[in-house]
C-alpha atoms as a PDB file:
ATOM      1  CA  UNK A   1       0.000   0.000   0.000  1.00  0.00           C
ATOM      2  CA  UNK A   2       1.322   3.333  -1.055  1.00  0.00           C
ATOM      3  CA  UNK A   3       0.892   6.083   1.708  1.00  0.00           C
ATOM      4  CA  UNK A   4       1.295  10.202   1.488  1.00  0.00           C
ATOM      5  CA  UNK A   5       1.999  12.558   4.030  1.00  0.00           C
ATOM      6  CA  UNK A   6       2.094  16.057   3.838  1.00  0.00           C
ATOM      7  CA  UNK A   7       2.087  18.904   6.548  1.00  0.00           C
ATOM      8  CA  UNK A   8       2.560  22.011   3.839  1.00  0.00           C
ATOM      9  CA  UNK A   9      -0.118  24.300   3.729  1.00  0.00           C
ATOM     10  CA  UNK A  10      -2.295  23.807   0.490  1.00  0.00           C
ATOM     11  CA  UNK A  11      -1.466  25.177  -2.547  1.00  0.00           C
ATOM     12  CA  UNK A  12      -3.241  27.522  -5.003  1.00  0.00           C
ATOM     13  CA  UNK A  13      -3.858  26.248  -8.892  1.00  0.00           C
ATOM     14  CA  UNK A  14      -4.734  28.845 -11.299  1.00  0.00           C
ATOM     15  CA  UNK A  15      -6.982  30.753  -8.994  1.00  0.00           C
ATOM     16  CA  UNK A  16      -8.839  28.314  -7.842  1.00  0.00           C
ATOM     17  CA  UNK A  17      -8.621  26.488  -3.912  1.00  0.00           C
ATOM     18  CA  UNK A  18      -7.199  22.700  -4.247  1.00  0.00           C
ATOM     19  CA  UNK A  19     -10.757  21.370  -3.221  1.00  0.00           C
ATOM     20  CA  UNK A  20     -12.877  22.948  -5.825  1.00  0.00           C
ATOM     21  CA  UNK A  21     -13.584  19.804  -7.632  1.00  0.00           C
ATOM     22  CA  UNK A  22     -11.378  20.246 -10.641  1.00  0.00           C
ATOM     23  CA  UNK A  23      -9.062  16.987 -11.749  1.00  0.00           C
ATOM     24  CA  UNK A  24      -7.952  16.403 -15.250  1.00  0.00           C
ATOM     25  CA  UNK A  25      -9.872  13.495 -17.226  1.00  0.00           C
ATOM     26  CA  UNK A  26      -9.096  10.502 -16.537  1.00  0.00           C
ATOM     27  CA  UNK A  27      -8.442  10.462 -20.348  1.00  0.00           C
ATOM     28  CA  UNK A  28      -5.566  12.893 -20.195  1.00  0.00           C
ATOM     29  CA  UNK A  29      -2.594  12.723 -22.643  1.00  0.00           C
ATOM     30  CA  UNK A  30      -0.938  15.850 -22.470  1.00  0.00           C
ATOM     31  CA  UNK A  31       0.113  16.785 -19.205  1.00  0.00           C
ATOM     32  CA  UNK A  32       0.627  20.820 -19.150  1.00  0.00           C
ATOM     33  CA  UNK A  33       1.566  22.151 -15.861  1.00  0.00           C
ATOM     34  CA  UNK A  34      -1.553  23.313 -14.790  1.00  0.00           C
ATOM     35  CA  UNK A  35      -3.048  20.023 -14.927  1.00  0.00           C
ATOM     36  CA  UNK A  36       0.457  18.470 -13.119  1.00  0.00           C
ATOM     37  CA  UNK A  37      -0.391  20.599 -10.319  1.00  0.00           C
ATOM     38  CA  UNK A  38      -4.077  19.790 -10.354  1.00  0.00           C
ATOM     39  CA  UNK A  39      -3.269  16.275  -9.553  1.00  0.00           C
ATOM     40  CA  UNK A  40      -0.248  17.239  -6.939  1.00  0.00           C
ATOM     41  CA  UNK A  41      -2.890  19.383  -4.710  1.00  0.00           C
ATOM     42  CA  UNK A  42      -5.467  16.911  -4.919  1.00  0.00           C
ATOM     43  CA  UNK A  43      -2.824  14.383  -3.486  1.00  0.00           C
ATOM     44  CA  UNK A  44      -1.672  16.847  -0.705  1.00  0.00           C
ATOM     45  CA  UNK A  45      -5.252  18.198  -0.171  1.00  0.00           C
ATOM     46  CA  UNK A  46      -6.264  14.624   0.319  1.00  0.00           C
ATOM     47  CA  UNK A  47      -9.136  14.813  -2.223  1.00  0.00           C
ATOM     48  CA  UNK A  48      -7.893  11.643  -3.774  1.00  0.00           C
ATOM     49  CA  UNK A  49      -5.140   9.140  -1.918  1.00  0.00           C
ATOM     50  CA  UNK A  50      -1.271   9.011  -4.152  1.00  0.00           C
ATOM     51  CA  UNK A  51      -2.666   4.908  -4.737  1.00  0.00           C
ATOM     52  CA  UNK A  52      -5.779   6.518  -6.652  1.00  0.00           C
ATOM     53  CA  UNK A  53      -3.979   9.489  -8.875  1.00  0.00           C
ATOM     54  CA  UNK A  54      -1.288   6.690  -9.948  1.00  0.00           C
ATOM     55  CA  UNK A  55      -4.093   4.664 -10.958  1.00  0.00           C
ATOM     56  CA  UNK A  56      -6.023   7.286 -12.223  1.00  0.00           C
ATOM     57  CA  UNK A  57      -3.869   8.756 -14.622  1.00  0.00           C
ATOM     58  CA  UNK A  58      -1.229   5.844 -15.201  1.00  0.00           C
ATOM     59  CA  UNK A  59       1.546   7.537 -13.069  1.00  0.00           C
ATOM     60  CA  UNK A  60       4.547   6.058 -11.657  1.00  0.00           C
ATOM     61  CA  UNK A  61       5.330   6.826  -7.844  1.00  0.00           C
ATOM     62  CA  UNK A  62       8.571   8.424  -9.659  1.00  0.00           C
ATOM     63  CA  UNK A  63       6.785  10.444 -11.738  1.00  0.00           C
ATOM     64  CA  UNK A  64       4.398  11.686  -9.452  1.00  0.00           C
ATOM     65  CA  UNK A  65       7.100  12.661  -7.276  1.00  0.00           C
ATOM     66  CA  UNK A  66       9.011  14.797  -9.700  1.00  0.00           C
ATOM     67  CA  UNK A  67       5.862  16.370 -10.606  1.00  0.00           C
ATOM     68  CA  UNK A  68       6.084  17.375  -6.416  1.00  0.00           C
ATOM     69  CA  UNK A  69       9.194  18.292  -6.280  1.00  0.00           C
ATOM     70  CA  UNK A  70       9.233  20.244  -9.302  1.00  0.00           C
ATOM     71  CA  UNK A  71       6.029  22.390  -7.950  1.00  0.00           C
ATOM     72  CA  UNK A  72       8.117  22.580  -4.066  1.00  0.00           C
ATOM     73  CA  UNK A  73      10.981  23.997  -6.244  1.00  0.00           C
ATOM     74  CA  UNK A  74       9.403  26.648  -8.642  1.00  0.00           C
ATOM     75  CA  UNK A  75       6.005  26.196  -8.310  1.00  0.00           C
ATOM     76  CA  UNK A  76       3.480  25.668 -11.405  1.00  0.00           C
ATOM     77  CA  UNK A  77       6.222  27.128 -13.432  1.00  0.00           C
ATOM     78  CA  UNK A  78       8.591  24.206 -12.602  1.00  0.00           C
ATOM     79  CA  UNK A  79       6.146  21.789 -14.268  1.00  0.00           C
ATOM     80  CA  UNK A  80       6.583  22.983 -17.538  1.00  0.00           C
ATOM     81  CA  UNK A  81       8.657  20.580 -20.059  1.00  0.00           C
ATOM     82  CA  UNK A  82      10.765  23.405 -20.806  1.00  0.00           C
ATOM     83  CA  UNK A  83      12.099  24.518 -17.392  1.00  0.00           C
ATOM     84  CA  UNK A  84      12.418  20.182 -16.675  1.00  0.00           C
ATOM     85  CA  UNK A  85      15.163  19.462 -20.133  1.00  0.00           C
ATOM     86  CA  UNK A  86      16.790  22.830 -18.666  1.00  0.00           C
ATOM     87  CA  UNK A  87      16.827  21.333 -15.198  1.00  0.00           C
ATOM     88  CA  UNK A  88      18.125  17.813 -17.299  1.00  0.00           C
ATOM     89  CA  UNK A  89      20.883  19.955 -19.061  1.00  0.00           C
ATOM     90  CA  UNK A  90      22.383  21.648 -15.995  1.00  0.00           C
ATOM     91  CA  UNK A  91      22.195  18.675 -14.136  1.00  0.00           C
ATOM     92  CA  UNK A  92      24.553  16.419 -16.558  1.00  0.00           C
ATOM     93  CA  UNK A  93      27.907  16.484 -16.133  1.00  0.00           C
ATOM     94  CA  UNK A  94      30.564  18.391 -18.249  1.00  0.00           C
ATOM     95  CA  UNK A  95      31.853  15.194 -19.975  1.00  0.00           C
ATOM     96  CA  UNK A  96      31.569  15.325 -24.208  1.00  0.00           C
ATOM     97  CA  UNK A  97      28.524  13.515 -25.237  1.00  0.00           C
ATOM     98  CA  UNK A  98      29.083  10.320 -27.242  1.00  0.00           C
ATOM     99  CA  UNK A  99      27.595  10.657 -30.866  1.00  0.00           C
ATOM    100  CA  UNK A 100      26.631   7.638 -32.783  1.00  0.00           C
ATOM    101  CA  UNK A 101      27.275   8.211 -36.664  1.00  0.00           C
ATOM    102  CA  UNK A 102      25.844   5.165 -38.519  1.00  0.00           C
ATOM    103  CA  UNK A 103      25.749   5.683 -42.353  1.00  0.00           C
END
């Protein structure tokens, strides 16, 4: 069984408090930041249990996670794809990256 705790006070998504009743479909495909976060405050808000948003939405425990600690670090803005390959980039080391050529 897969348990979450948080004591942080709730956040705000796009003007609107954690508990007003808005989730991404269960359909979802394209995960924009706003509806990353929508799923992180549920979790934290406990309006659905970590077990039921993996489920849910076919997340990984990882995933969801990253998703958390990209909102703890910048907020909605750190979900966005862009500001995650620039957290990649800065984050590999200096050595020259191996190129394949095949021809």
């Amino acid at each position: 069984m897969i348990e979450y705790q948080n004591d942080r006070p709730l956040r705000m998504v796009g003007g609107a408090h954690p508990e007003s009743g808005e989730l991404p479909p269960r359909t979802t495909t394209r995960w924009v930041a706003r509806r990353k976060a929508q799923v992180v405050v549920a979790v934290e808000s406990g309006r659905i249990s970590l077990a039921e948003a993996m489920e849910r939405y076919s997340l990984s425990q990882e995933e969801f996670q990253s998703w958390q600690r990209a909102m703890d670090r910048s907020g909605v803005a750190g979900l966005k794809i862009a500001a995650a390959q620039e957290r990649h980039k800065r984050g590999r080391s200096s050595r020259p990256r191996l190129v394949l050529v095949t021809q």
